[in-house]
C-alpha atoms as a PDB file:
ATOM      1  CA  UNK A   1     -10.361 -34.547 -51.234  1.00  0.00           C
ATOM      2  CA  UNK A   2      -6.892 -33.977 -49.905  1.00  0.00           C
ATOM      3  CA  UNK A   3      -6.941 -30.371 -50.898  1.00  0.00           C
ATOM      4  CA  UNK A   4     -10.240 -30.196 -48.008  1.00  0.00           C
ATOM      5  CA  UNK A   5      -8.456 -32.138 -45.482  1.00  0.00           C
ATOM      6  CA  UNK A   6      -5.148 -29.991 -45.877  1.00  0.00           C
ATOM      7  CA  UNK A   7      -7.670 -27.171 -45.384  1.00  0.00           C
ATOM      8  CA  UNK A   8      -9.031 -28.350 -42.081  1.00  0.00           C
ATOM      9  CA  UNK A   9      -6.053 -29.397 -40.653  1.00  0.00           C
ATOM     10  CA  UNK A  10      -4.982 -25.914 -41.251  1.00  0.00           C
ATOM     11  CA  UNK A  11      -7.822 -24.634 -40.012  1.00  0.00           C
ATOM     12  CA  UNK A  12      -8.247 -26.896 -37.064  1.00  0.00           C
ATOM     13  CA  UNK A  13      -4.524 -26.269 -36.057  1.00  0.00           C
ATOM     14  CA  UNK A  14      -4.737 -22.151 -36.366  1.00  0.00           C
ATOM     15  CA  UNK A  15      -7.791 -22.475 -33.888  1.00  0.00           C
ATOM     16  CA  UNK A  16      -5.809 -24.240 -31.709  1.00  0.00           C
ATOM     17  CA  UNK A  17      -2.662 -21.868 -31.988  1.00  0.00           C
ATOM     18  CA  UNK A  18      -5.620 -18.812 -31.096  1.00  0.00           C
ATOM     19  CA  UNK A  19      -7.375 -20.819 -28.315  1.00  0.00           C
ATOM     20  CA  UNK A  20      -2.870 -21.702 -26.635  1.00  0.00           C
ATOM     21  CA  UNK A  21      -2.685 -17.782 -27.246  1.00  0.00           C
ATOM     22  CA  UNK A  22      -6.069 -17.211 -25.411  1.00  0.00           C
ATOM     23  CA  UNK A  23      -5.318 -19.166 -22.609  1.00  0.00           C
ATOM     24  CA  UNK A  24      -1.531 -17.843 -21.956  1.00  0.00           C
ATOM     25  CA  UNK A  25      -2.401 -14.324 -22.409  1.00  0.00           C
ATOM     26  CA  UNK A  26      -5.294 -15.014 -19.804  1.00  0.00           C
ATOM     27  CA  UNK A  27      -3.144 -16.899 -17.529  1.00  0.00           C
ATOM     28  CA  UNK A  28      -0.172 -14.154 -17.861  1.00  0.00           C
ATOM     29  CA  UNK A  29      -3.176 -11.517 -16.769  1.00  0.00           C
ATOM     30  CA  UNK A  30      -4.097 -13.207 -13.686  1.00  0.00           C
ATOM     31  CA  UNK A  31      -0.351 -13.638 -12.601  1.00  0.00           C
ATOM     32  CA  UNK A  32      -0.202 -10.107 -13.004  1.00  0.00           C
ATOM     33  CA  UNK A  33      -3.176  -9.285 -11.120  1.00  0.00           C
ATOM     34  CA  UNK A  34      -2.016 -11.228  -8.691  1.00  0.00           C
ATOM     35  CA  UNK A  35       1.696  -9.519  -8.520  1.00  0.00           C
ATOM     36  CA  UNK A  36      -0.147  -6.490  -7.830  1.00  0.00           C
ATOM     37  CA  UNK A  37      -2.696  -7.787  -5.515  1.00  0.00           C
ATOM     38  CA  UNK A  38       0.518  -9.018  -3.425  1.00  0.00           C
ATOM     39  CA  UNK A  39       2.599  -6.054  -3.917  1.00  0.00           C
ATOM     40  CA  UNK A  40      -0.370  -3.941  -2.373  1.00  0.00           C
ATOM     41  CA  UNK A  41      -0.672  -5.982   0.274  1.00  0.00           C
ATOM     42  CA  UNK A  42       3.334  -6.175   1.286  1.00  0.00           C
ATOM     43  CA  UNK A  43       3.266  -2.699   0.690  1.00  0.00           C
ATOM     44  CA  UNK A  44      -0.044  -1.909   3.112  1.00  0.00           C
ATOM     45  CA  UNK A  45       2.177  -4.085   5.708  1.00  0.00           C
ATOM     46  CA  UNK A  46       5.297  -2.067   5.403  1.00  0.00           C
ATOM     47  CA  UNK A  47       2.865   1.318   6.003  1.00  0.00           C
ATOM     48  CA  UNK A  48       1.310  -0.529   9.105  1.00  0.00           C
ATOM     49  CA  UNK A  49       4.420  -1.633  10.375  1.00  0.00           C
ATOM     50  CA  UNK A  50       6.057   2.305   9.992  1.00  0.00           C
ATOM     51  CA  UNK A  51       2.640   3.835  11.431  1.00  0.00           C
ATOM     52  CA  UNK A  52       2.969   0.720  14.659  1.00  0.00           C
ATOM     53  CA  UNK A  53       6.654   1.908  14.962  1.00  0.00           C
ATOM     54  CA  UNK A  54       5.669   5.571  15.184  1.00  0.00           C
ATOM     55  CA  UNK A  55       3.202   4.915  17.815  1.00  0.00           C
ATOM     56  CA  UNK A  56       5.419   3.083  19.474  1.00  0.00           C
ATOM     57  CA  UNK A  57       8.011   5.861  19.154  1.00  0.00           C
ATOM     58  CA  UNK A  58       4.989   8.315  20.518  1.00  0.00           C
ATOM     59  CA  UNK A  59       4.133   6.628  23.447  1.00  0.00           C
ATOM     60  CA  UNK A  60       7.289   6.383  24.948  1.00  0.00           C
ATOM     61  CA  UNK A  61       7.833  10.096  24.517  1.00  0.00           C
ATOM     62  CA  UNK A  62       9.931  10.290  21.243  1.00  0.00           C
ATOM     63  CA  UNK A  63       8.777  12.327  18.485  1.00  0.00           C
ATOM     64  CA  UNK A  64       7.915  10.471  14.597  1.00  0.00           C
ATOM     65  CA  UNK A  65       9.835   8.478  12.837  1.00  0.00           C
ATOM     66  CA  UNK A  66      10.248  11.410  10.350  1.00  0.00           C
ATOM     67  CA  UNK A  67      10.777  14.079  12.844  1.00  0.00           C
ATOM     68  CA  UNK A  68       9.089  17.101  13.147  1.00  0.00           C
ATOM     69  CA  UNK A  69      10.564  20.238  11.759  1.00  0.00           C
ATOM     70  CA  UNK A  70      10.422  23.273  14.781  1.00  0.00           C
ATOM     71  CA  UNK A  71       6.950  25.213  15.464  1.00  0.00           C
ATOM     72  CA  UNK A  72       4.707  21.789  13.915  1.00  0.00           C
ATOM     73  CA  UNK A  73       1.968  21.229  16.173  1.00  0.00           C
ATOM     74  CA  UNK A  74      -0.070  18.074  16.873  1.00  0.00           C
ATOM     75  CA  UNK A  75      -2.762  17.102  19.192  1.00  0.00           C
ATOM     76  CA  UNK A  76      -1.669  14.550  22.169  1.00  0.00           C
ATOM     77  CA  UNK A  77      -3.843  11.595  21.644  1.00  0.00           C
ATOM     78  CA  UNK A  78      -3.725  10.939  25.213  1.00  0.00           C
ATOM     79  CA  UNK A  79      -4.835  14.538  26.778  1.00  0.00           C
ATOM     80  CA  UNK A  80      -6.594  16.203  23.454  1.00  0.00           C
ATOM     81  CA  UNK A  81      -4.189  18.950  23.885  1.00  0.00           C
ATOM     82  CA  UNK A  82      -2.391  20.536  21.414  1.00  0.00           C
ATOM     83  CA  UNK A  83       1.652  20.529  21.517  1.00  0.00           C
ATOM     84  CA  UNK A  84       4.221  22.002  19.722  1.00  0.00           C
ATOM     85  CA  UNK A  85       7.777  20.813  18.679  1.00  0.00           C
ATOM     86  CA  UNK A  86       9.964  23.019  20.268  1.00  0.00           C
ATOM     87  CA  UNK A  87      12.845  20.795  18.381  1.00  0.00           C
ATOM     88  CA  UNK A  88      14.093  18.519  20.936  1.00  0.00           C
ATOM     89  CA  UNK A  89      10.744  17.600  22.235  1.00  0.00           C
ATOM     90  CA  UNK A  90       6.773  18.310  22.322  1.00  0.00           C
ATOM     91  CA  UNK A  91       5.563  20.596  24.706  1.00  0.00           C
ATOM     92  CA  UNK A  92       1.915  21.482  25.650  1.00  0.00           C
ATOM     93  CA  UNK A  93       0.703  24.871  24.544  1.00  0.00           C
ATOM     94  CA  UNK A  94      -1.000  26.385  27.460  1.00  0.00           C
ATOM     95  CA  UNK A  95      -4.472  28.272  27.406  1.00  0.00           C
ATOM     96  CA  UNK A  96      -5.752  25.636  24.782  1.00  0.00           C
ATOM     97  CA  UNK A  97      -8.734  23.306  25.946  1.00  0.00           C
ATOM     98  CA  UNK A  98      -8.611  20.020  24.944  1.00  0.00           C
ATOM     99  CA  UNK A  99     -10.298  18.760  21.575  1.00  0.00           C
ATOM    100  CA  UNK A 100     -11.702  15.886  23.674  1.00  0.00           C
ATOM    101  CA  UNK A 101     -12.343  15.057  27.154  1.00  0.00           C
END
């Protein structure tokens, strides 16, 4: 009879070692997943905040953050016309109508 009960305790106590693995490994999993989740996010924030800044930077007449190398063209949000960097500033190229009214 002890020889069964030295079995089951066994027993009893390696299902409870799996089930403590189980359970950490599962909680470890959703920490991760949740690391991630919140790196995404800060890192979404830090590309909104760069993409706000380089409005910002646009409206008031400066070129991008990451400046422009000479000849790149864009189209002015504001007119629909297309300008090129002339490499101190964005000028307007002329005999182009507007993407947009």
């Amino acid at each position: 009879m002890d020889g069964v009960k030295a079995f089951l305790s066994l027993l009893f106590s390696a299902l409870i070692a799996a089930v403590q693995r189980w359970w950490n490994a599962r909680r470890e999993s959703a920490a991760r997943a949740e690391a991630e989740r919140l790196r995404d996010a800060l890192a979404s924030v830090g590309d909104a905040r760069a993409l706000e800044e380089d409005l910002h930077r646009r409206a008031q007449g400066y070129p991008p953050a990451s400046t422009p190398t000479a000849g790149q063209r864009r189209v002015d949000l504001a007119t629909g016309r297309i300008q090129v960097w002339t490499g101190t500033e964005w000028r307007e190229l002329s005999g182009h109508e507007p993407f947009f009214p």
